[in-house]
N, C-alpha and C. Protein backbone atom coordinates (compact mmCIF):
# COMPACT_ATOMS: atom_id res chain seq x y z
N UNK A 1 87.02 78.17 79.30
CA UNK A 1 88.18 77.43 78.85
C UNK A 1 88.05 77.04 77.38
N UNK A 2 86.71 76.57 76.98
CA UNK A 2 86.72 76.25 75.37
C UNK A 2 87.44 77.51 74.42
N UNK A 3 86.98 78.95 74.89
CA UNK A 3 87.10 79.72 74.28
C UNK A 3 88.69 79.34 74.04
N UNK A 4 88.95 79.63 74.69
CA UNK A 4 90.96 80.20 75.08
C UNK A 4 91.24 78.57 74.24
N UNK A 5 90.97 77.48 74.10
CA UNK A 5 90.87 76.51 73.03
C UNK A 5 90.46 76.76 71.49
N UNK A 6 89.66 77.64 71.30
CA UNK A 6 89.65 77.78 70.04
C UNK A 6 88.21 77.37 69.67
N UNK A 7 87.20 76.53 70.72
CA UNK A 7 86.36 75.90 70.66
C UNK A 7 84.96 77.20 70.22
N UNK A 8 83.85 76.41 69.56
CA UNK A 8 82.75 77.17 69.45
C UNK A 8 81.81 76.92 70.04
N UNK A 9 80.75 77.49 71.35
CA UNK A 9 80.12 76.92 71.78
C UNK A 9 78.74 75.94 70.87
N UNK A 10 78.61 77.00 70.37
CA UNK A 10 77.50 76.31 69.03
C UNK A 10 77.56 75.15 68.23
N UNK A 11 78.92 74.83 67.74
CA UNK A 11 79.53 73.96 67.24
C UNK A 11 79.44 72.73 67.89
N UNK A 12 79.22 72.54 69.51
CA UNK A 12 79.71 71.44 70.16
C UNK A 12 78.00 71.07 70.46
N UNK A 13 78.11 69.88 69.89
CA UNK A 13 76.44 68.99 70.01
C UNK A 13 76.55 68.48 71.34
N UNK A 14 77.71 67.43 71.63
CA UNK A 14 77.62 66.73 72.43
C UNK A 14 77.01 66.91 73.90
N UNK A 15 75.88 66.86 74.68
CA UNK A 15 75.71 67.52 75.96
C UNK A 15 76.32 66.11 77.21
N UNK A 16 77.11 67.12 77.98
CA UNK A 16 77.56 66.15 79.40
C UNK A 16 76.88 66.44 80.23
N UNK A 17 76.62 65.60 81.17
CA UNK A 17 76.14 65.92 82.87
C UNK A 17 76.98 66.29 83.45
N UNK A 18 77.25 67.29 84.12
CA UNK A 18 78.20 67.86 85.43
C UNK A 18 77.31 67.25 86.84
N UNK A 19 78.80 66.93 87.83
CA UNK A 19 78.20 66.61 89.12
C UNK A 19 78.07 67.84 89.88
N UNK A 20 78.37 67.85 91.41
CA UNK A 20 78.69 68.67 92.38
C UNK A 20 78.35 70.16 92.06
N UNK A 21 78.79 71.32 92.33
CA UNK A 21 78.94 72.32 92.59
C UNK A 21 78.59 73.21 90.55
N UNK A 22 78.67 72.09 89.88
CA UNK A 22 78.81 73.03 88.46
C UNK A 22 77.58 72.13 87.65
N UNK A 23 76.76 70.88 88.23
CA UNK A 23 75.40 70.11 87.77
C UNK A 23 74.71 71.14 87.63
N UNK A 24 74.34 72.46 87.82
CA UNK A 24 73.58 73.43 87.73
C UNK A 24 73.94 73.86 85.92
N UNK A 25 74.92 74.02 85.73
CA UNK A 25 75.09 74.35 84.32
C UNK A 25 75.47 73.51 83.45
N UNK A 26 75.03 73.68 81.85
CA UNK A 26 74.99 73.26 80.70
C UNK A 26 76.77 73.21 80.61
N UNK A 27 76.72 71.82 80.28
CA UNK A 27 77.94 71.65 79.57
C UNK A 27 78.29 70.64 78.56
N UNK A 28 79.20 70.92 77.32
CA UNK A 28 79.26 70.07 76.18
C UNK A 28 80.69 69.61 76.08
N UNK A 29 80.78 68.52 75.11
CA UNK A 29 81.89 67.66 75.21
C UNK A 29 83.06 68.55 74.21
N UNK A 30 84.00 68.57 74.56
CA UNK A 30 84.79 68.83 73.20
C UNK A 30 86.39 67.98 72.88
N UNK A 31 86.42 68.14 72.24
CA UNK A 31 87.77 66.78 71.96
C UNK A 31 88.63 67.90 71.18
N UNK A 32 89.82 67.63 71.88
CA UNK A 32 91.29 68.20 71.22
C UNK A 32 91.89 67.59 70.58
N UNK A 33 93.23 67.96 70.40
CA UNK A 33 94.46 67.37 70.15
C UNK A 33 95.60 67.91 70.78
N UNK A 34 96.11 67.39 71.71
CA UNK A 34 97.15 68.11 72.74
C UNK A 34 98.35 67.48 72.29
N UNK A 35 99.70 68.44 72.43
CA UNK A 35 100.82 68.09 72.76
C UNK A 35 101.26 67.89 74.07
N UNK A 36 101.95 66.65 74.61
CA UNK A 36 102.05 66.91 76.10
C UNK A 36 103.33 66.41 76.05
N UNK A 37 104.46 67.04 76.85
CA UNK A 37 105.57 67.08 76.82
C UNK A 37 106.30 66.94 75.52
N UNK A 38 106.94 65.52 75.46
CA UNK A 38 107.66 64.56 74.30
C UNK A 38 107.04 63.49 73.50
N UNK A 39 106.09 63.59 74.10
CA UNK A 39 104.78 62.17 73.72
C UNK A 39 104.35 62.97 72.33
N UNK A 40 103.20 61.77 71.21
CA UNK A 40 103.11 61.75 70.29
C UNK A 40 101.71 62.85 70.40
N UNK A 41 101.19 63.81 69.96
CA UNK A 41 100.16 64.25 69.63
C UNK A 41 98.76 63.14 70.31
N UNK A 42 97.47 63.79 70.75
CA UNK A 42 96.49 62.89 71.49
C UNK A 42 95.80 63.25 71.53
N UNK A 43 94.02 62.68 71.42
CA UNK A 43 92.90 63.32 71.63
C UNK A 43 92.78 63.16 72.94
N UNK A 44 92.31 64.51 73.32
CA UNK A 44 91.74 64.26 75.31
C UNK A 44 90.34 65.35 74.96
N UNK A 45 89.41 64.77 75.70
CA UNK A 45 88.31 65.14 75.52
C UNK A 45 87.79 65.79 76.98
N UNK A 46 87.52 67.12 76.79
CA UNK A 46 87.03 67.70 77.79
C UNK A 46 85.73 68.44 78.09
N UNK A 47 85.06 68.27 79.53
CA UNK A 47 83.75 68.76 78.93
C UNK A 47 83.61 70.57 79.58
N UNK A 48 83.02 71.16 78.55
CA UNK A 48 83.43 72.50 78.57
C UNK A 48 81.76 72.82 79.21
N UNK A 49 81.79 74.18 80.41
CA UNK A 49 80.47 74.68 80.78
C UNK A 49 80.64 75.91 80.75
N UNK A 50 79.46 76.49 80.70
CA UNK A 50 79.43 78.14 80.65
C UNK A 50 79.84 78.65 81.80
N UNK A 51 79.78 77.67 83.11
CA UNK A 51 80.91 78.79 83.89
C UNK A 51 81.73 79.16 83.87
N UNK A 52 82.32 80.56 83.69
CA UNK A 52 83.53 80.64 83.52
C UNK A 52 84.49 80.64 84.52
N UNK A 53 84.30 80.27 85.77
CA UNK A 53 84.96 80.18 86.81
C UNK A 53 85.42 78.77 87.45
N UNK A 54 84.69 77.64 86.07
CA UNK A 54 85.17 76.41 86.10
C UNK A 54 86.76 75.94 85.85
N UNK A 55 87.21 75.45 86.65
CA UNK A 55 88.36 74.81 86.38
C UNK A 55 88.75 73.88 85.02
N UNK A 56 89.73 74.19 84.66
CA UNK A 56 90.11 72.85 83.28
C UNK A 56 90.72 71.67 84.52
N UNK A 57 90.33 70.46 84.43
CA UNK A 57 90.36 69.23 85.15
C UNK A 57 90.78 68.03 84.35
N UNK A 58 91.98 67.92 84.05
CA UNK A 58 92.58 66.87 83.43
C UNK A 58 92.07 65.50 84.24
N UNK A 59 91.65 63.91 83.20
CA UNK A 59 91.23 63.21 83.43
C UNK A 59 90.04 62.77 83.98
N UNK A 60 89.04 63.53 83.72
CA UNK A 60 87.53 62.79 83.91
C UNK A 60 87.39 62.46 83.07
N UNK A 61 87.59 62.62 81.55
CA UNK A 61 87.03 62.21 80.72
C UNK A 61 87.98 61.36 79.91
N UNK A 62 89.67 61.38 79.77
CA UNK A 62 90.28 60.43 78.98
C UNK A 62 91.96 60.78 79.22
N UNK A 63 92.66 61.84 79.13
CA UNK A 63 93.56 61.91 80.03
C UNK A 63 94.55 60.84 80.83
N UNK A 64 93.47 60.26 81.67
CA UNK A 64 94.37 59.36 82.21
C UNK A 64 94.41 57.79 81.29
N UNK A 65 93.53 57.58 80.58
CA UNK A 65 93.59 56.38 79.71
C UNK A 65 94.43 56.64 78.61
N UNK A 66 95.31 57.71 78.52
CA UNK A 66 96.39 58.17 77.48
C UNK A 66 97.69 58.37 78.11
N UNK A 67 97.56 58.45 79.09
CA UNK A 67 98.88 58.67 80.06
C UNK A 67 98.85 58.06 81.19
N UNK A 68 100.37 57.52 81.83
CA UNK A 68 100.62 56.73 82.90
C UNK A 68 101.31 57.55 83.74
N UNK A 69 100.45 58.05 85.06
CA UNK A 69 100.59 59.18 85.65
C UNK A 69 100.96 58.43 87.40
N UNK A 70 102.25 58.60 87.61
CA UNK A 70 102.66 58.47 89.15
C UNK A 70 102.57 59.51 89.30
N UNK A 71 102.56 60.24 91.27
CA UNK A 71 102.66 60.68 92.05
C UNK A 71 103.17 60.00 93.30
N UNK A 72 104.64 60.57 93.98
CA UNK A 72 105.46 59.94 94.14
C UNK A 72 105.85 61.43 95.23
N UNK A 73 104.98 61.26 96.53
CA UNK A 73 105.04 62.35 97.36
C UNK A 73 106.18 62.18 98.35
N UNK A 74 106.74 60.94 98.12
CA UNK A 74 107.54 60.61 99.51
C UNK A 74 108.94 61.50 98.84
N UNK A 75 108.88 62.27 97.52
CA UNK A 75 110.09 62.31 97.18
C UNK A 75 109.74 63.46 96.28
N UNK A 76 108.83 64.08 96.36
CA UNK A 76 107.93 64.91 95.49
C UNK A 76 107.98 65.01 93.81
N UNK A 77 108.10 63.49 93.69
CA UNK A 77 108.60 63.36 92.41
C UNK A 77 107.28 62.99 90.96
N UNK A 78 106.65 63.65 90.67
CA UNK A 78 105.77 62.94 89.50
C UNK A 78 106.03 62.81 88.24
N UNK A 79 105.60 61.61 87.46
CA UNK A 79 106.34 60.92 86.39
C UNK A 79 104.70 60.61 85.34
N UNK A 80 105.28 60.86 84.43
CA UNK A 80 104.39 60.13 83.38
C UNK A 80 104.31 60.21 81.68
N UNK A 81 103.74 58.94 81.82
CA UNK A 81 104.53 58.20 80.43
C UNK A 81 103.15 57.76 79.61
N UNK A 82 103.37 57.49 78.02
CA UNK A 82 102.54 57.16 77.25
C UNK A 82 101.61 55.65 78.14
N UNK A 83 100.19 55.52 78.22
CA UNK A 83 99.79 54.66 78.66
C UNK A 83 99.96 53.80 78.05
N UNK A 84 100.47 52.45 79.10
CA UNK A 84 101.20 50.76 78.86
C UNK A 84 100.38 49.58 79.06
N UNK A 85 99.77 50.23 80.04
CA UNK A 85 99.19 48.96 81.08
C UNK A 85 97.57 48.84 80.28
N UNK A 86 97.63 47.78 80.50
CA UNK A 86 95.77 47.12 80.07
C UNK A 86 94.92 46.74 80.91
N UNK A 87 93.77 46.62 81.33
CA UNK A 87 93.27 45.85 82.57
C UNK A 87 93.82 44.73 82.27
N UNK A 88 94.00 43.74 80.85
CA UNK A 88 94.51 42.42 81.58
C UNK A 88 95.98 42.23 82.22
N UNK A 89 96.56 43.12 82.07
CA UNK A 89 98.32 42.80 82.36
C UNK A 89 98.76 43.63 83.99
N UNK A 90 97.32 44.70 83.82
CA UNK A 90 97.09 45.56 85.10
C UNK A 90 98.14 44.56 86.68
N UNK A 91 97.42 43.74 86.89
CA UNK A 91 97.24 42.81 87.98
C UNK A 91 99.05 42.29 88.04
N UNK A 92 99.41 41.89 86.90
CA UNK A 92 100.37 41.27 86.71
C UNK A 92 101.66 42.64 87.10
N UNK A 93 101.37 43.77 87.03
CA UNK A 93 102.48 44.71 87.01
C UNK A 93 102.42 45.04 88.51
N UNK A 94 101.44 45.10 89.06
CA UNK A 94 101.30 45.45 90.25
C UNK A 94 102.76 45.51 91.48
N UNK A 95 103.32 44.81 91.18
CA UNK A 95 104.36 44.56 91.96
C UNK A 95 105.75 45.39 91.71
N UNK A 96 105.63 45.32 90.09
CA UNK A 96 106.66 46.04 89.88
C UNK A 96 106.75 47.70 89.78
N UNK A 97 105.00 48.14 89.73
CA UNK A 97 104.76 49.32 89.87
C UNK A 97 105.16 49.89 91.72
N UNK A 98 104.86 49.03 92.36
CA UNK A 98 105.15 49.26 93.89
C UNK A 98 106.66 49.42 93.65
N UNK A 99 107.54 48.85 93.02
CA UNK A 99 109.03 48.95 93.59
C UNK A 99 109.59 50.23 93.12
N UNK A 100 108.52 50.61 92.17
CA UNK A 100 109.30 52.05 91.37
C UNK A 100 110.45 53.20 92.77
């Protein structure tokens, strides 16, 4: 996946730990800049391994702390928006996130 990014393996210092099924191989961090839909330009940082049969996996690494991501199966509807919420205000929305 780095490749088809533009990424160099050599280039990328950063080393990650992989869990499960892909902890067997070397993998390094790499940070983009994505366009995603209508939203403003964003770094999402992904960690890239030499398998090439690894999946690209939005949000282990930042993804979701950039975006406010429902899933909304009763209606198969998913929505998401520039991230709003903070842990402190988290608690306080709670209610109004249920009525969506």
């Amino acid at each position: 996946m780095g490749l088809r990014l533009g990424a160099v393996w050599e280039r990328q210092r950063l080393s990650v730990p992989l869990g499960g099924n892909l902890s067997k191989f070397e993998a390094r961090a790499v940070v983009m800049t994505a366009n995603v839909e209508q939203f403003p330009p964003v770094d999402l940082a992904f960690a890239w391994t030499q398998d090439r049969s690894a999946p690209l996996i939005l949000g282990h690494m930042n993804f979701f702390l950039a975006f406010d991501v429902y899933f909304l199966l009763c209606c198969g509807l998913n929505l998401l928006s520039k991230a709003s919420l903070s842990a402190k205000n988290l608690k306080e929305s709670q209610p109004k996130l249920a009525g969506l």
